[in-house]
C-alpha atoms as a PDB file:
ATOM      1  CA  UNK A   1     -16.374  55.731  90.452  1.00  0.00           C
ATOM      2  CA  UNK A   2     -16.695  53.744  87.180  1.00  0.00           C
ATOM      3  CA  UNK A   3     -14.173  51.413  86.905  1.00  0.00           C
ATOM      4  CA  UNK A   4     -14.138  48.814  84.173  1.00  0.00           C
ATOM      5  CA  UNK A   5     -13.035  45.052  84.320  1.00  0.00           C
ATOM      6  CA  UNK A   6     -10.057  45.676  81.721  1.00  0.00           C
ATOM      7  CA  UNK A   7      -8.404  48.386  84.444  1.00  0.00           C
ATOM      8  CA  UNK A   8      -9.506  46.666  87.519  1.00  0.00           C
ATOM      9  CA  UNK A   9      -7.949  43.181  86.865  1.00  0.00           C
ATOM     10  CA  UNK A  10      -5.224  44.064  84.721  1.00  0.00           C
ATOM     11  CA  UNK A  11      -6.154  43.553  81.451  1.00  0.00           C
ATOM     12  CA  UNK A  12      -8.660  41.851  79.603  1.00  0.00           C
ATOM     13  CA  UNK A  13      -7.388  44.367  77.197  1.00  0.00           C
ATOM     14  CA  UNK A  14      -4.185  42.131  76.503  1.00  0.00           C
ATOM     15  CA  UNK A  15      -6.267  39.430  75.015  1.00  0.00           C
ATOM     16  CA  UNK A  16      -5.126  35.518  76.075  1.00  0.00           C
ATOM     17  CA  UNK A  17      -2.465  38.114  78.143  1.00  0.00           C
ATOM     18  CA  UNK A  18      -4.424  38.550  81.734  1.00  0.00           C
ATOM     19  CA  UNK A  19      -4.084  38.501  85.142  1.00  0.00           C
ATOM     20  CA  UNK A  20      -0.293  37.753  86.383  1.00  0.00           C
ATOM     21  CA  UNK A  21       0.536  36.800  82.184  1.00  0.00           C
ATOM     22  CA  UNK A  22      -0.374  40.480  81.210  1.00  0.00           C
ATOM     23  CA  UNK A  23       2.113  41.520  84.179  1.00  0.00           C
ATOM     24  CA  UNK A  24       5.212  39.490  83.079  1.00  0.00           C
ATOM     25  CA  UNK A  25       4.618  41.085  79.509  1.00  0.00           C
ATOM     26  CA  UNK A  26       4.366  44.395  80.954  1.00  0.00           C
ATOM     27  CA  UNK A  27       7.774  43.913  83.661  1.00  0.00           C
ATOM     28  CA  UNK A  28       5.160  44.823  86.618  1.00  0.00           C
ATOM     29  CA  UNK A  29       5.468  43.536  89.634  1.00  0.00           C
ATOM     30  CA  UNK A  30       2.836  43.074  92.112  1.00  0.00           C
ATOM     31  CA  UNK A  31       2.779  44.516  95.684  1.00  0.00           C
ATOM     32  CA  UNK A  32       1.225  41.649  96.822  1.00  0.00           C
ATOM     33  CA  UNK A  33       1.422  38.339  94.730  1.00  0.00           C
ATOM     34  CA  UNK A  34      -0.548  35.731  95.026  1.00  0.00           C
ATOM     35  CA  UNK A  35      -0.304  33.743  98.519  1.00  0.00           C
ATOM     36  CA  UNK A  36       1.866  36.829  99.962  1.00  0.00           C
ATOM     37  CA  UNK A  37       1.866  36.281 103.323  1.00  0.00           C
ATOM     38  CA  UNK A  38       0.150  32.797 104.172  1.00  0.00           C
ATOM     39  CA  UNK A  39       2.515  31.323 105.923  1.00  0.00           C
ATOM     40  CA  UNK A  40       4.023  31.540 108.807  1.00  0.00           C
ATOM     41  CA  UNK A  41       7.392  30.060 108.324  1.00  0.00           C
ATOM     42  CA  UNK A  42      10.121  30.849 105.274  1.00  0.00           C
ATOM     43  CA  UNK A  43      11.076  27.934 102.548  1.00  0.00           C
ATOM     44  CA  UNK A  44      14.415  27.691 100.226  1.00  0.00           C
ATOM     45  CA  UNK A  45      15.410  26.519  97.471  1.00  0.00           C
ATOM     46  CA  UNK A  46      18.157  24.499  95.928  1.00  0.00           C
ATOM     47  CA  UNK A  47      19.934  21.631  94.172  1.00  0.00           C
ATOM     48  CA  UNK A  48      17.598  22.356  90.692  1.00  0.00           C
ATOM     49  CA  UNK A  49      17.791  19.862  88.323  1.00  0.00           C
ATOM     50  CA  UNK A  50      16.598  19.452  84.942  1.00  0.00           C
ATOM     51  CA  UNK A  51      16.861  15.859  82.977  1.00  0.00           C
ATOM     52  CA  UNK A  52      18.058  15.481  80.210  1.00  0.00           C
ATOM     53  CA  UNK A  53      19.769  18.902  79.755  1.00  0.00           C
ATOM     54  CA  UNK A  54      19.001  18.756  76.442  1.00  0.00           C
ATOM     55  CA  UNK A  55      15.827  17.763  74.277  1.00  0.00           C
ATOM     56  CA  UNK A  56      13.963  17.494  71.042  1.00  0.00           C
ATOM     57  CA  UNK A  57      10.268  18.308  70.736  1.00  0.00           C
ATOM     58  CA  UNK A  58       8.069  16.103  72.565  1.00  0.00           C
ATOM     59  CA  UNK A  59      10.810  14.903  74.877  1.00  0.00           C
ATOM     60  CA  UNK A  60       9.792  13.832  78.425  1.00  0.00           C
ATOM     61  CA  UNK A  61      11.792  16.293  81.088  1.00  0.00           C
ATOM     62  CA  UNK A  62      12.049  15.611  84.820  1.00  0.00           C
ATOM     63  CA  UNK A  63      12.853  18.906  87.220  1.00  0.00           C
ATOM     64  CA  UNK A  64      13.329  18.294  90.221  1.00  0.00           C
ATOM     65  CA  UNK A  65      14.326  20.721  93.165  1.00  0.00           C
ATOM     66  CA  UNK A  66      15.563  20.493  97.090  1.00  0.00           C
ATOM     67  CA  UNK A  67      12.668  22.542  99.465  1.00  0.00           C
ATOM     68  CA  UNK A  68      14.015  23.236 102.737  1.00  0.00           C
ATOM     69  CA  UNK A  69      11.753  24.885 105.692  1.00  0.00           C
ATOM     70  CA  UNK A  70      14.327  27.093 107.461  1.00  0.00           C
ATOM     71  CA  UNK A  71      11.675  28.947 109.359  1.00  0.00           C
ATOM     72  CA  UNK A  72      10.732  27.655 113.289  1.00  0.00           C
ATOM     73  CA  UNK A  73       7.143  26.136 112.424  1.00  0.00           C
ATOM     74  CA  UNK A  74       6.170  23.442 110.113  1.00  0.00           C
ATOM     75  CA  UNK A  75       4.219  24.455 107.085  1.00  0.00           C
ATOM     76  CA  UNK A  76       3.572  23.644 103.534  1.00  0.00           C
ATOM     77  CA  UNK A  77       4.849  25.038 100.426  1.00  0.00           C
ATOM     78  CA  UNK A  78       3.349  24.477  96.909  1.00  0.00           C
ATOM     79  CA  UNK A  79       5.912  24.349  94.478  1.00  0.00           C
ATOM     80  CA  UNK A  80       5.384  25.657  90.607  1.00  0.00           C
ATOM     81  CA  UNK A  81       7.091  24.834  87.338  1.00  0.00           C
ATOM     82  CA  UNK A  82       6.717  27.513  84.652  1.00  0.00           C
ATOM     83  CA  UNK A  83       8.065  27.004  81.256  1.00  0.00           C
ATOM     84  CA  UNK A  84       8.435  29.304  78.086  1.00  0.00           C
ATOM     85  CA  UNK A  85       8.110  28.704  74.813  1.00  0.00           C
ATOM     86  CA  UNK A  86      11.087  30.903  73.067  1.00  0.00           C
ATOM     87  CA  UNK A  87      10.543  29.374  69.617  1.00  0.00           C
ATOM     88  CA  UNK A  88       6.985  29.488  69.264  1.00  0.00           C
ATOM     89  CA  UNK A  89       5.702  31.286  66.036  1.00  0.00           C
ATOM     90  CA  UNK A  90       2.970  33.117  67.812  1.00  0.00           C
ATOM     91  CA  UNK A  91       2.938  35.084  70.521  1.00  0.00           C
ATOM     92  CA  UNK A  92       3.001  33.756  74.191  1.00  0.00           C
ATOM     93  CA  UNK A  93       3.093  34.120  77.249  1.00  0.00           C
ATOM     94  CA  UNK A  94       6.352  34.586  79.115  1.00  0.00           C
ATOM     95  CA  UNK A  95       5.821  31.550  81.552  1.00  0.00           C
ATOM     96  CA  UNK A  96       3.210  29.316  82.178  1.00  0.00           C
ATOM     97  CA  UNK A  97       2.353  26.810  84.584  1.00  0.00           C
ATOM     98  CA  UNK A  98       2.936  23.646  83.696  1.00  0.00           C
ATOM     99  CA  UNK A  99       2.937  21.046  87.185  1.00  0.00           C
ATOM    100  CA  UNK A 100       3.100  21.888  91.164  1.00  0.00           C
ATOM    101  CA  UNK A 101       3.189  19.848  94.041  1.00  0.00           C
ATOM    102  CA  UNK A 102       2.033  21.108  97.555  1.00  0.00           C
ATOM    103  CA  UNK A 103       4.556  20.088  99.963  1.00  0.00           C
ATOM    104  CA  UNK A 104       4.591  19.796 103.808  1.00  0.00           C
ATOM    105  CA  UNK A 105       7.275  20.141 106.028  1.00  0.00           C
ATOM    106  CA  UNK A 106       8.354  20.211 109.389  1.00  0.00           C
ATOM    107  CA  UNK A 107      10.925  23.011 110.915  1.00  0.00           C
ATOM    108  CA  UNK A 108      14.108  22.660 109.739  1.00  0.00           C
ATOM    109  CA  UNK A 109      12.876  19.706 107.266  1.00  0.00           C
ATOM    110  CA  UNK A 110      14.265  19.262 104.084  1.00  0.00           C
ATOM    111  CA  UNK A 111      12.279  17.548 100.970  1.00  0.00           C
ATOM    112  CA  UNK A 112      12.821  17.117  96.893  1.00  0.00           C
ATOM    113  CA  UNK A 113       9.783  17.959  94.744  1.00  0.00           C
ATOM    114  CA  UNK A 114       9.963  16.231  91.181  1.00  0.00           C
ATOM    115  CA  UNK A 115       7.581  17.267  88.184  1.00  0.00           C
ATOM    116  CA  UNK A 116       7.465  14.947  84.948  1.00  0.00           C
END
């Protein structure tokens, strides 16, 4: 079987769009994502915040976001900020990464994870 890189990883043929960016253009969703099922405890979200609410271009912006291990075990979590550009002239990609912080937490532990 001849398989070439383009169908095997998703798309080289979407240009600067590969990997996981060619898949948000394209609405798929993976079986498996990336880090699917390396842990063995579950993690929640809440209390998102993003400061200032609003801001002009080149603006510093703090998120910030409540991580709670509500699983029996400790375990770590890394958590990602995307961002999109909806005003950008050319064409990109529907979120990218822009900070994460690997966090580690004990059962029922809760901790907030701030990106600047």
């Amino acid at each position: 079987m001849d398989i070439s890189w383009g169908e095997f990883a998703g798309g080289l043929r979407g240009g600067h769009l590969c990997g996981y960016r060619y898949f948000d253009k394209q609405n798929v969703e993976p079986l498996f994502p990336f880090g699917y099922g390396l842990s063995y405890t579950k993690f929640s979200y809440s209390d998102l915040k993003i400061s200032p609410s609003e801001t002009s271009p080149g603006q510093p912006v703090e998120v910030s976001v409540r991580v709670r291990n509500s699983g029996s075990r400790s375990g770590a979590e890394v958590v990602e900020l995307y961002v999109h550009d909806g005003h950008a002239s050319v064409d990109r990609p529907v979120r990218e990464l822009k900070g994460f912080q690997r966090v580690e937490l004990a059962a029922g532990e809760t901790k907030k994870s701030i990106h600047a």
